[in-house]
C-alpha atoms as a PDB file:
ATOM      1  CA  UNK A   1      62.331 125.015 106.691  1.00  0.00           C
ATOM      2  CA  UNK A   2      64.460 127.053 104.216  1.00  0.00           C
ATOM      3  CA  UNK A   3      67.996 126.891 106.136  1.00  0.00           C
ATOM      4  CA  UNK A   4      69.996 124.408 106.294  1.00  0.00           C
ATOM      5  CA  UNK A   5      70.986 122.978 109.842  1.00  0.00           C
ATOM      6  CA  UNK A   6      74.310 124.649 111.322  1.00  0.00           C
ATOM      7  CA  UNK A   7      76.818 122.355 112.632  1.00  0.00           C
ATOM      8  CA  UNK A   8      79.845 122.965 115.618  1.00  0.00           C
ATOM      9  CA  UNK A   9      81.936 119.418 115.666  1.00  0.00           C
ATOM     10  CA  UNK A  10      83.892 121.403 113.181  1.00  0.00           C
ATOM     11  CA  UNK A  11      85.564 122.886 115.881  1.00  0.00           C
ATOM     12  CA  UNK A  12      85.295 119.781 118.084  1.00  0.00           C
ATOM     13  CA  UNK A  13      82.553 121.093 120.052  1.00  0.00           C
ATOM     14  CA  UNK A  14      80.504 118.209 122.166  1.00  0.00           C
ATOM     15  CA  UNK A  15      77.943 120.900 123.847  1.00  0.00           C
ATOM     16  CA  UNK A  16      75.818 123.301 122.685  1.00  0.00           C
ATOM     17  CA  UNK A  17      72.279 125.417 123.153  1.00  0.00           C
ATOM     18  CA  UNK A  18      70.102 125.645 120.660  1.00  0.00           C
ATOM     19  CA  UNK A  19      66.110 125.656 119.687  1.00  0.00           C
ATOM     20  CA  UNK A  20      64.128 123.077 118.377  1.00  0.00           C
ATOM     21  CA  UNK A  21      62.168 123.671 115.065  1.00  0.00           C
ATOM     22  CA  UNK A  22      60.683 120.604 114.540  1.00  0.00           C
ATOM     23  CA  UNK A  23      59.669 116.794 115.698  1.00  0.00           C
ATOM     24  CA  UNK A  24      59.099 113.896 113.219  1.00  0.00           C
ATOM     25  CA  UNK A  25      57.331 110.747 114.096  1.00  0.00           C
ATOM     26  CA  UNK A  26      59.272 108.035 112.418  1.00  0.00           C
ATOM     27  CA  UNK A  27      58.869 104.080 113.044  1.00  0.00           C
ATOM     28  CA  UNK A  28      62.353 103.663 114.288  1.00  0.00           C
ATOM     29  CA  UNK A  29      61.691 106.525 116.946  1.00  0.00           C
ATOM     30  CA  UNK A  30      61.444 110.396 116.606  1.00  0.00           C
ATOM     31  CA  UNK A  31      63.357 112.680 114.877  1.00  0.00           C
ATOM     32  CA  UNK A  32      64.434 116.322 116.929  1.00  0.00           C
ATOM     33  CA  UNK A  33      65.949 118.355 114.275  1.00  0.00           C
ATOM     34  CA  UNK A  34      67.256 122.209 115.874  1.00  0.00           C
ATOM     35  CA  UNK A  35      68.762 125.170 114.527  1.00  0.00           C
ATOM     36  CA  UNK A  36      72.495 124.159 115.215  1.00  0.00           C
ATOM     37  CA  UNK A  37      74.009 121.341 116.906  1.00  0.00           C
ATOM     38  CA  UNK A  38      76.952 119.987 117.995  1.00  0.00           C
ATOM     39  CA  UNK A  39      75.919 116.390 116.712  1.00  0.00           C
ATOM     40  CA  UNK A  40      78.174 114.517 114.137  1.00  0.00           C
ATOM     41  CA  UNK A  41      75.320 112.863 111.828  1.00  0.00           C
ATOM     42  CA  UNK A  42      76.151 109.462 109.559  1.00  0.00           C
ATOM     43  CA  UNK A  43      76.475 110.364 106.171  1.00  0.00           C
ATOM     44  CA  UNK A  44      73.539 108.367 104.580  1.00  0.00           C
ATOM     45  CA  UNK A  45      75.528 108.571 101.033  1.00  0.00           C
ATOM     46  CA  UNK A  46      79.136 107.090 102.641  1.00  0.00           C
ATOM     47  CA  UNK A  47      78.556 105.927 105.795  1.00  0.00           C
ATOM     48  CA  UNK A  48      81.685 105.523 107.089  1.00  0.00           C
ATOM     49  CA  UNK A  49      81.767 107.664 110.449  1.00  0.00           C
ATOM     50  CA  UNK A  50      78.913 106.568 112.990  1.00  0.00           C
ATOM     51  CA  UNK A  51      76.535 109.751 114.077  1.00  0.00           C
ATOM     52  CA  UNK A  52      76.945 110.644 117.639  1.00  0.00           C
ATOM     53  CA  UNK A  53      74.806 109.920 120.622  1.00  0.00           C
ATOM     54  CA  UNK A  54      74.115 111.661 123.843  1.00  0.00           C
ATOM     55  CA  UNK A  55      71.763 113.684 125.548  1.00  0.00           C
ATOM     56  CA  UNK A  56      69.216 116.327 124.904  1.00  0.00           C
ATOM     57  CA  UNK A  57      67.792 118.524 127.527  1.00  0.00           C
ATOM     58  CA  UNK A  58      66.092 121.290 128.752  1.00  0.00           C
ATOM     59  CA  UNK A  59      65.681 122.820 132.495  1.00  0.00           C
ATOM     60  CA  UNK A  60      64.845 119.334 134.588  1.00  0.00           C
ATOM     61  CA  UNK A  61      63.762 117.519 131.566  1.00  0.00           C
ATOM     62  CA  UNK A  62      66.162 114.839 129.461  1.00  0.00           C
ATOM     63  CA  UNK A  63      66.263 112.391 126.717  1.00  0.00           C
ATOM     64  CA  UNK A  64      68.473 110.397 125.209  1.00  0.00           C
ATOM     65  CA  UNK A  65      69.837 110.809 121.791  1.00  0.00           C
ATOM     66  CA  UNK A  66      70.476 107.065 120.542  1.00  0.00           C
ATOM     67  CA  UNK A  67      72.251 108.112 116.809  1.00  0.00           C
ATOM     68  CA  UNK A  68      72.022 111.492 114.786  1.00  0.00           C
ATOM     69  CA  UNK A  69      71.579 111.656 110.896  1.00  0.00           C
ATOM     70  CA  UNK A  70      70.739 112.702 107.453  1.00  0.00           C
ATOM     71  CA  UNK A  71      67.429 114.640 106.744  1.00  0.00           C
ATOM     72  CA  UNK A  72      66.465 116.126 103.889  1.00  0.00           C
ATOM     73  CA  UNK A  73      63.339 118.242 103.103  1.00  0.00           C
ATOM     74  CA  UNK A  74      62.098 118.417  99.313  1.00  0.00           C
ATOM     75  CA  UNK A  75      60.531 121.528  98.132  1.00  0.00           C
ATOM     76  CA  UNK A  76      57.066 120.519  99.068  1.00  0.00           C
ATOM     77  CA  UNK A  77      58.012 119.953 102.644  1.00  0.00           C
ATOM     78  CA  UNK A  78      58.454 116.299 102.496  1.00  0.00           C
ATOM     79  CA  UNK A  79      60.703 115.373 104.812  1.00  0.00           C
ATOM     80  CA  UNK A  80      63.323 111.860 104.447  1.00  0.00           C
ATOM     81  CA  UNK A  81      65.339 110.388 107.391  1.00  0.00           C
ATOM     82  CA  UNK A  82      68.953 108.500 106.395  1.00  0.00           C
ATOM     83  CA  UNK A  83      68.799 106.419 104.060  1.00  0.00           C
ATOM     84  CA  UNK A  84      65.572 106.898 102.694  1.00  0.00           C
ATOM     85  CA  UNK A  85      66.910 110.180 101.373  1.00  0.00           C
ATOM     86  CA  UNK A  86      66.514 109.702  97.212  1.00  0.00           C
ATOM     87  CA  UNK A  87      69.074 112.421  96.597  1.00  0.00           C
ATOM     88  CA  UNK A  88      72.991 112.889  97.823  1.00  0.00           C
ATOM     89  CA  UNK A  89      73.758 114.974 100.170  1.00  0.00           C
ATOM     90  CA  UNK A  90      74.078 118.905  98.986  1.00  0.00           C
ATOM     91  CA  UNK A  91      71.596 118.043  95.959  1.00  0.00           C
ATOM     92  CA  UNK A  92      69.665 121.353  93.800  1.00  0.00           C
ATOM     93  CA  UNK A  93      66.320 121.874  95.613  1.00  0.00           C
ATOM     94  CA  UNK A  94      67.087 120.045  98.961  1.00  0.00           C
ATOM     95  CA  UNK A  95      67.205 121.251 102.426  1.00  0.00           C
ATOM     96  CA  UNK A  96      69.649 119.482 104.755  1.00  0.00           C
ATOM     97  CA  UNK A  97      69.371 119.291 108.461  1.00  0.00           C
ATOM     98  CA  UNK A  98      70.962 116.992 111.010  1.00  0.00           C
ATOM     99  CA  UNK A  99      68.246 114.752 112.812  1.00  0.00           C
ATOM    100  CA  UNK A 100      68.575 113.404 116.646  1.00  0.00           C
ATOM    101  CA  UNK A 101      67.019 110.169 116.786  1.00  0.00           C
ATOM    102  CA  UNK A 102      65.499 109.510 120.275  1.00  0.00           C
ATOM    103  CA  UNK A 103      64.820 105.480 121.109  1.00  0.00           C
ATOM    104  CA  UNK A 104      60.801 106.232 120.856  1.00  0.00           C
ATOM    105  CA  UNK A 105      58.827 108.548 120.822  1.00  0.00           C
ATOM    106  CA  UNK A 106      59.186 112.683 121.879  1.00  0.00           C
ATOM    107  CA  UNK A 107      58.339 113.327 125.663  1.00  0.00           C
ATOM    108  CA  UNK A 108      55.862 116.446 125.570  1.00  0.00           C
ATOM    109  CA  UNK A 109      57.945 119.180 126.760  1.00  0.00           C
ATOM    110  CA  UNK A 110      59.958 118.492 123.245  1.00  0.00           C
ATOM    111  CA  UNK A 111      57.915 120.669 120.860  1.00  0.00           C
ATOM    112  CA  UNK A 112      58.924 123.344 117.878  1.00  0.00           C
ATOM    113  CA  UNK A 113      60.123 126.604 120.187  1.00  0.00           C
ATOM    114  CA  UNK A 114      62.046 124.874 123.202  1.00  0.00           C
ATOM    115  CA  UNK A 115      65.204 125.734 124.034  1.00  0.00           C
ATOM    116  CA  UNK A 116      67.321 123.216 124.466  1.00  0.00           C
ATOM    117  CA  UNK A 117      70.981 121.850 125.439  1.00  0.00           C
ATOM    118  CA  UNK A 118      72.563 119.093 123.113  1.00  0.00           C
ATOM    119  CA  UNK A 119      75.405 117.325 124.430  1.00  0.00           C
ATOM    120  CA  UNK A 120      77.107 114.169 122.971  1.00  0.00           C
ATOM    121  CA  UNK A 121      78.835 111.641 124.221  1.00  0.00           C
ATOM    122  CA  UNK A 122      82.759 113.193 124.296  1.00  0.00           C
ATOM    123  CA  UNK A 123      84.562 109.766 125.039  1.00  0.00           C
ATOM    124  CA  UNK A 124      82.430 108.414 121.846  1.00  0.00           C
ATOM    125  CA  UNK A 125      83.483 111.186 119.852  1.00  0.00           C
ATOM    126  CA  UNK A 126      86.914 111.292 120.922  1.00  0.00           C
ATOM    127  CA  UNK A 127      87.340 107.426 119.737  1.00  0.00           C
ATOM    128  CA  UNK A 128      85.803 107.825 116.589  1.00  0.00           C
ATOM    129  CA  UNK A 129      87.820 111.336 115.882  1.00  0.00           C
ATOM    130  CA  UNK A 130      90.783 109.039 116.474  1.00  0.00           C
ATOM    131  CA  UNK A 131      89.541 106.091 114.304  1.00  0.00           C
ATOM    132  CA  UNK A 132      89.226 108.681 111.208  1.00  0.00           C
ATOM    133  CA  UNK A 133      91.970 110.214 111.581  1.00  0.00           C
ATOM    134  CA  UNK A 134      93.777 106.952 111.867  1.00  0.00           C
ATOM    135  CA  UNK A 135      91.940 106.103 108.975  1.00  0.00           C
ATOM    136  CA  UNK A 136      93.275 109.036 106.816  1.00  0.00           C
ATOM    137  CA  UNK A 137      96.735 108.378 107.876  1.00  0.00           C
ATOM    138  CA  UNK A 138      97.043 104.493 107.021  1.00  0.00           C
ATOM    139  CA  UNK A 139      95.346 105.447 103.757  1.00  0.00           C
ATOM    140  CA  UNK A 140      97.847 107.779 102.703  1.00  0.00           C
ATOM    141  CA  UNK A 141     100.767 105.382 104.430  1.00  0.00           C
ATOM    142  CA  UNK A 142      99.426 102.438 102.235  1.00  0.00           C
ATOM    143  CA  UNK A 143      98.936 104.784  98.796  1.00  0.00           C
ATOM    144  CA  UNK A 144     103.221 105.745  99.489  1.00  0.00           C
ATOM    145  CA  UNK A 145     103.822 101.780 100.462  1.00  0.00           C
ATOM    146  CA  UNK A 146     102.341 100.462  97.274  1.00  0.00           C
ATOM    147  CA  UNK A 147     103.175 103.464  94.840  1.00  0.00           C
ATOM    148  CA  UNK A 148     105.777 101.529  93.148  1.00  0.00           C
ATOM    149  CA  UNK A 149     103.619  98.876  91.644  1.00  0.00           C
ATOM    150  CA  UNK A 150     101.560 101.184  89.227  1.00  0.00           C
ATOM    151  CA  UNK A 151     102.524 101.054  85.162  1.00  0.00           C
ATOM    152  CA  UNK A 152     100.216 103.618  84.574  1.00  0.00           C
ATOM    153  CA  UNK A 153      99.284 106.976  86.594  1.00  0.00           C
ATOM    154  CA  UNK A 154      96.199 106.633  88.494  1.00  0.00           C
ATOM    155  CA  UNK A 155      96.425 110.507  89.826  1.00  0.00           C
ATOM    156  CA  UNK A 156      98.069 111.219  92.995  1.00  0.00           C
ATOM    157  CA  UNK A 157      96.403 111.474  96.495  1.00  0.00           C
ATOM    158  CA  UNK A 158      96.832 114.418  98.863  1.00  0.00           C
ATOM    159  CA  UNK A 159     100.308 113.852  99.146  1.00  0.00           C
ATOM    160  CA  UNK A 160     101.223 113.502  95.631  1.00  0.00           C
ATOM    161  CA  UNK A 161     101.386 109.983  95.803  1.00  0.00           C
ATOM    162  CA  UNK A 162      99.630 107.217  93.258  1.00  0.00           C
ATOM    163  CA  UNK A 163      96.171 107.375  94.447  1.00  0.00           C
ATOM    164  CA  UNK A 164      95.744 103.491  95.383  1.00  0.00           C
ATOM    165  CA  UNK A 165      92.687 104.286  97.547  1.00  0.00           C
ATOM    166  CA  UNK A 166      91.059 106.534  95.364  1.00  0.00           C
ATOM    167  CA  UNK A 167      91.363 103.856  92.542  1.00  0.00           C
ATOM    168  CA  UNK A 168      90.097 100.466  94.470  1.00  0.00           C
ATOM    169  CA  UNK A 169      88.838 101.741  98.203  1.00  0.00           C
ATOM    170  CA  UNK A 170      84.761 100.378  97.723  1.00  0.00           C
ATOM    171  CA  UNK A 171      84.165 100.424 101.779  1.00  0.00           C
ATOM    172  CA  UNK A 172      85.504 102.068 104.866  1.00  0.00           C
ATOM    173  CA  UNK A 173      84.022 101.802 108.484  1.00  0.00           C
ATOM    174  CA  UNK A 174      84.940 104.131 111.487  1.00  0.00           C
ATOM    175  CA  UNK A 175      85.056 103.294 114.890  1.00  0.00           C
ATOM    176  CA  UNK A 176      86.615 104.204 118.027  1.00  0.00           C
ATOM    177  CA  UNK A 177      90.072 104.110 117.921  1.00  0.00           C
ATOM    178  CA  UNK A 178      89.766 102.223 114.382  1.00  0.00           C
ATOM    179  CA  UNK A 179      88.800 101.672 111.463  1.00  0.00           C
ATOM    180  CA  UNK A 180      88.495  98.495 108.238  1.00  0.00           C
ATOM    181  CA  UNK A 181      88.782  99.546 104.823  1.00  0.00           C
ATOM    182  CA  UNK A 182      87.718  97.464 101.724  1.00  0.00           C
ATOM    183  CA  UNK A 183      90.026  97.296  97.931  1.00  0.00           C
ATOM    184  CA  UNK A 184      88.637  95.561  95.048  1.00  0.00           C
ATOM    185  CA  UNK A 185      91.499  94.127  93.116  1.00  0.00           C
ATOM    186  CA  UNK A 186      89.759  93.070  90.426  1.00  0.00           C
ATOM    187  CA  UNK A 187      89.797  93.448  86.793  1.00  0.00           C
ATOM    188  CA  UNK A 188      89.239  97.305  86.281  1.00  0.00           C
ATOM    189  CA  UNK A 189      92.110  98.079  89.040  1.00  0.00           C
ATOM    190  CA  UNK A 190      95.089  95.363  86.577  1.00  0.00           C
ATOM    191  CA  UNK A 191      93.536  97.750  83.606  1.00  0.00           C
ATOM    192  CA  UNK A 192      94.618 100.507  85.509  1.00  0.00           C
ATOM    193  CA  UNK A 193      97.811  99.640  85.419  1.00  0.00           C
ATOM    194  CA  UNK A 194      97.927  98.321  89.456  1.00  0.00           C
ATOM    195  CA  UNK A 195     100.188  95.012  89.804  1.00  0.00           C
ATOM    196  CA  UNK A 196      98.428  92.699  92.122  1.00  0.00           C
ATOM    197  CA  UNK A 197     100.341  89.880  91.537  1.00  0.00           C
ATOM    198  CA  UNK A 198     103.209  91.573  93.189  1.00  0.00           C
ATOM    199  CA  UNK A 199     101.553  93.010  95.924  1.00  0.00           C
ATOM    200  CA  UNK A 200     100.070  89.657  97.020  1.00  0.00           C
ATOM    201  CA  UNK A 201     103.613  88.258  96.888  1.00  0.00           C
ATOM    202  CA  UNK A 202     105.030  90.657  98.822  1.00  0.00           C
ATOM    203  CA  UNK A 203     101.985  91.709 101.470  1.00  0.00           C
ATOM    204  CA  UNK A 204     104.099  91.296 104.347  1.00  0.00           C
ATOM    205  CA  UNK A 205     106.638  93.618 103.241  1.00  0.00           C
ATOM    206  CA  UNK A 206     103.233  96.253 102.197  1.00  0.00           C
ATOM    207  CA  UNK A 207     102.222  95.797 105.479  1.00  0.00           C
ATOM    208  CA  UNK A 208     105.870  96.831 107.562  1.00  0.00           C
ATOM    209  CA  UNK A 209     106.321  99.771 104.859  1.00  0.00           C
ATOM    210  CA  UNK A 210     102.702 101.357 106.492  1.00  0.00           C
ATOM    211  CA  UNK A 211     103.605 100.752 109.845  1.00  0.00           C
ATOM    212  CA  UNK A 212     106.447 102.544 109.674  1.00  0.00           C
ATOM    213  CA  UNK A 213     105.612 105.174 108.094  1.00  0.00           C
ATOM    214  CA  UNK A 214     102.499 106.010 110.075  1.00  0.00           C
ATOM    215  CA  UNK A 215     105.277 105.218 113.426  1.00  0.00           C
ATOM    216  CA  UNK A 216     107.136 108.321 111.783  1.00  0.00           C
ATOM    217  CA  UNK A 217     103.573 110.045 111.506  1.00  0.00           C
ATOM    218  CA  UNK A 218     102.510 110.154 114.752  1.00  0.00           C
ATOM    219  CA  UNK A 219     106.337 110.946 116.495  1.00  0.00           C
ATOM    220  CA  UNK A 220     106.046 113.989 114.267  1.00  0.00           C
ATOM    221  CA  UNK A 221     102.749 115.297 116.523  1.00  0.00           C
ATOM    222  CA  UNK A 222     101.859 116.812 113.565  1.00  0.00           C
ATOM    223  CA  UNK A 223      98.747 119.676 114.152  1.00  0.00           C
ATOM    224  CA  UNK A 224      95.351 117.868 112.465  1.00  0.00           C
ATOM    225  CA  UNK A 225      92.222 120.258 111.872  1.00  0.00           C
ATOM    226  CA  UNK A 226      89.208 120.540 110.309  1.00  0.00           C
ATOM    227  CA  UNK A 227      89.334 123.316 107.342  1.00  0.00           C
ATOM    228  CA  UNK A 228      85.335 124.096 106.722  1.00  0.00           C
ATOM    229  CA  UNK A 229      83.404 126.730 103.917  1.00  0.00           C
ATOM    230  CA  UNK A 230      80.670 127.467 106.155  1.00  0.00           C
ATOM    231  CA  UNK A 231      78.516 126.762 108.947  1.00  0.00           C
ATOM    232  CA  UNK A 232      75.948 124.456 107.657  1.00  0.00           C
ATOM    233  CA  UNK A 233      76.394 120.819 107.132  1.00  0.00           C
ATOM    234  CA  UNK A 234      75.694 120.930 103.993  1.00  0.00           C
ATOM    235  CA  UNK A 235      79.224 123.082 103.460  1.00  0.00           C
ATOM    236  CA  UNK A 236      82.438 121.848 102.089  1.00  0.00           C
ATOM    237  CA  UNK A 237      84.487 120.366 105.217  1.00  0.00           C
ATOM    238  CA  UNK A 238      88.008 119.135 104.748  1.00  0.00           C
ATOM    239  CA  UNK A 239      90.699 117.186 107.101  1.00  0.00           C
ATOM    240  CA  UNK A 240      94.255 118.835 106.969  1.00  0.00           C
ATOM    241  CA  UNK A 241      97.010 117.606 108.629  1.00  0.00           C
ATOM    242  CA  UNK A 242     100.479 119.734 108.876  1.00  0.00           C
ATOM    243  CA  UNK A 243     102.618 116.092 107.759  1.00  0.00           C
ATOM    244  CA  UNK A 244     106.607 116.268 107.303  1.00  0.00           C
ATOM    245  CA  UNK A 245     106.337 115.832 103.853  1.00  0.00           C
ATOM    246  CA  UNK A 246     103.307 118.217 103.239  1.00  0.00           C
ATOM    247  CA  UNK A 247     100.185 119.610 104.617  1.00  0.00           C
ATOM    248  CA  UNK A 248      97.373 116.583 103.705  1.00  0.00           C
ATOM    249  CA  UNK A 249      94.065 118.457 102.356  1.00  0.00           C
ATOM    250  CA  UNK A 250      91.438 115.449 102.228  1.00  0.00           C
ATOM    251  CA  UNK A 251      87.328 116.279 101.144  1.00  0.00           C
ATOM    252  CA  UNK A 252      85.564 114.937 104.648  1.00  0.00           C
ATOM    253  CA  UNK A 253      83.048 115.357 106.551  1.00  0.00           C
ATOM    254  CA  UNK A 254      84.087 113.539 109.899  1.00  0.00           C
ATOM    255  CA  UNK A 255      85.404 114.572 112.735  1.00  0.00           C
ATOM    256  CA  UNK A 256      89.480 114.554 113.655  1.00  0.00           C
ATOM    257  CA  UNK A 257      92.154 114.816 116.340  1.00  0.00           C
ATOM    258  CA  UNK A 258      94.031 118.355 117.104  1.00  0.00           C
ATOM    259  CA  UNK A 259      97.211 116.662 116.683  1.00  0.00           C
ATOM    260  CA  UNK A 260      99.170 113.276 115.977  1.00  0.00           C
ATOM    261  CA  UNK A 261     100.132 113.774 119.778  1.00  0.00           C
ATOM    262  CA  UNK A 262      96.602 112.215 120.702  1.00  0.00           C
ATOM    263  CA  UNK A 263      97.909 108.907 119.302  1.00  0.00           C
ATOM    264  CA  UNK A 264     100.499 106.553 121.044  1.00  0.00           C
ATOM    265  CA  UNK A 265     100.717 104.504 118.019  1.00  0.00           C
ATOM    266  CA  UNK A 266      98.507 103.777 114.799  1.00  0.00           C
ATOM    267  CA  UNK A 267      99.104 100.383 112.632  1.00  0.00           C
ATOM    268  CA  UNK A 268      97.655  98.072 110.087  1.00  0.00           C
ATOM    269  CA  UNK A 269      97.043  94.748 108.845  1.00  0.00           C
ATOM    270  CA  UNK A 270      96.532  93.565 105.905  1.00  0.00           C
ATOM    271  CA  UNK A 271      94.357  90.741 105.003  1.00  0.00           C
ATOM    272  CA  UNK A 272      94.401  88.750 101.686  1.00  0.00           C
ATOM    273  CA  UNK A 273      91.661  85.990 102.222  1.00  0.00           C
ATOM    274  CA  UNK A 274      89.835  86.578  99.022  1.00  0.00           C
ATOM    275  CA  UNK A 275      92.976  87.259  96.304  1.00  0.00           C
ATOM    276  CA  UNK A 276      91.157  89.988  94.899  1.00  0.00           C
ATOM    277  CA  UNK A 277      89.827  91.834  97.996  1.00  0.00           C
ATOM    278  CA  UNK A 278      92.270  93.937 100.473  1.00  0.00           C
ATOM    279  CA  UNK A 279      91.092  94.191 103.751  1.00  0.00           C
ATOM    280  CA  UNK A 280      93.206  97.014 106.160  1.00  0.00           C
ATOM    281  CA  UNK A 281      91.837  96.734 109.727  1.00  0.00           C
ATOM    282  CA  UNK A 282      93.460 100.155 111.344  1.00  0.00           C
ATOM    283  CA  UNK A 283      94.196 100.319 115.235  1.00  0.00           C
ATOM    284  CA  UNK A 284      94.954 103.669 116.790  1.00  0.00           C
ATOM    285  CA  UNK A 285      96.361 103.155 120.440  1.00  0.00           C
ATOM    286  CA  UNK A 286      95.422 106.723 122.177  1.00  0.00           C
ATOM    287  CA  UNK A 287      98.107 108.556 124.072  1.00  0.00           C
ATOM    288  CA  UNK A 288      98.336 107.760 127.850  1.00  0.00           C
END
């Protein structure tokens, strides 16, 4: 199992054909892994985007796909399922394939050799391409609305802008049409030169600065793709979105919207609870 599994969501793809290679048994029900397939897995490293589900078929015959993920075969053949991977993804010495979890075990016309149709679930995919994208955007909106509170450079983000959530992002969650993102504001991020004191004191103000900016965002339309080095899914993916002030170029391996145009509106809140945790819970309202 020397090749890596191709993968088509790149190109926002929901469908495909393709032939099945193997079949694991695994306690939390078997895993169909195929040449290429239009299935989004969860990254078992940074599991922010949730692995699509659907259907897998051939001729008369179905089953349901209940999640697709990470597997990765060692040299010796060994093969390990999400997150009992040891290695991250794109490690020396590693095959990587995309696995299609089925809610028990394989029916018997599933074998190594069949021919088969993969098709996810395209009003899934569709929310949760709007929920990253979403994501991306009130990222970069909250790394411009807080850019002014740094003594030190922290290196800029893809717009040029004081990378905030590079510095103190520690969690981010994807779903459809949203998304909740995790800052530490500890210690390390005050050494860094980040003035938390002021940003508490003026959160409310944080908060309108994102909102409208990612208001001027989306009235822009701007075109959103995914740039990708190759086929596999092991190959370097990256979101880039055409933005007034500059094309955005951010690593990811997620899926996206074609355009701004598929959002009505997108906009944060900001939650202080804990004084040295930001929470940003991120609603995208799709276009009508």
């Amino acid at each position: 199992m020397a090749q890596s599994t191709d993968v088509l969501f790149a190109s926002g793809d929901t469908k495909g054909d393709s032939v099945v290679r193997t079949v694991v048994a695994h306690a939390a029900g078997a895993i169909v892994i195929v040449d290429a397939t239009p299935f989004h897995p969860v990254d078992h490293t940074w599991p922010d985007q949730p692995g699509d589900a659907g259907k897998i078929s051939s001729g008369d015959e179905s089953a349901d796909i209940v999640d697709a993920v990470m597997v990765a075969a060692s040299d010796d053949g060994a093969l390990h399922v999400g997150d009992e991977i040891p290695v991250k993804r794109g490690a020396d010495g590693w095959t990587w394939l995309v696995g299609h979890r089925l809610a028990g075990d394989a029916p018997a016309w599933l074998v190594p050799g069949a021919r088969v149709t993969l098709e996810a679930d395209a009003e899934r995919r569709a929310g949760l391409s709007r929920g990253h994208t979403a994501c991306h955007l009130a990222s970069l909106a909250l790394d411009l609305a807080v850019a002014d509170l740094w003594r030190k450079d922290p290196g800029t983000d893809a717009l040029g802008n004081a990378d905030f959530e590079g510095r103190a992002n520690q969690t981010s969650r994807i779903h459809e049409d949203g998304a909740v993102d995790e800052y530490r504001l500890g210690k390390s991020l005050r050494r860094a030169g980040f003035d938390t004191e002021a940003f508490s004191s003026t959160l409310l103000e944080r908060e309108e600065r994102i909102n409208a900016q990612l208001a001027a965002w989306v009235e822009s339309a701007a075109p959103s793709r995914i740039a990708t080095d190759g086929p596999t899914i092991v190959d370097m993916r990256r979101w880039e979105c055409e933005l007034p002030e500059g094309t955005a170029s951010i690593p990811c391996g997620g899926t996206h919207v074609r355009a701004l145009s598929e959002f009505a509106s997108i906009t944060v809140s900001l939650e202080l609870s804990d004084p040295q945790l930001l929470v940003m819970r991120t609603v995208a309202t799709p276009a009508g």
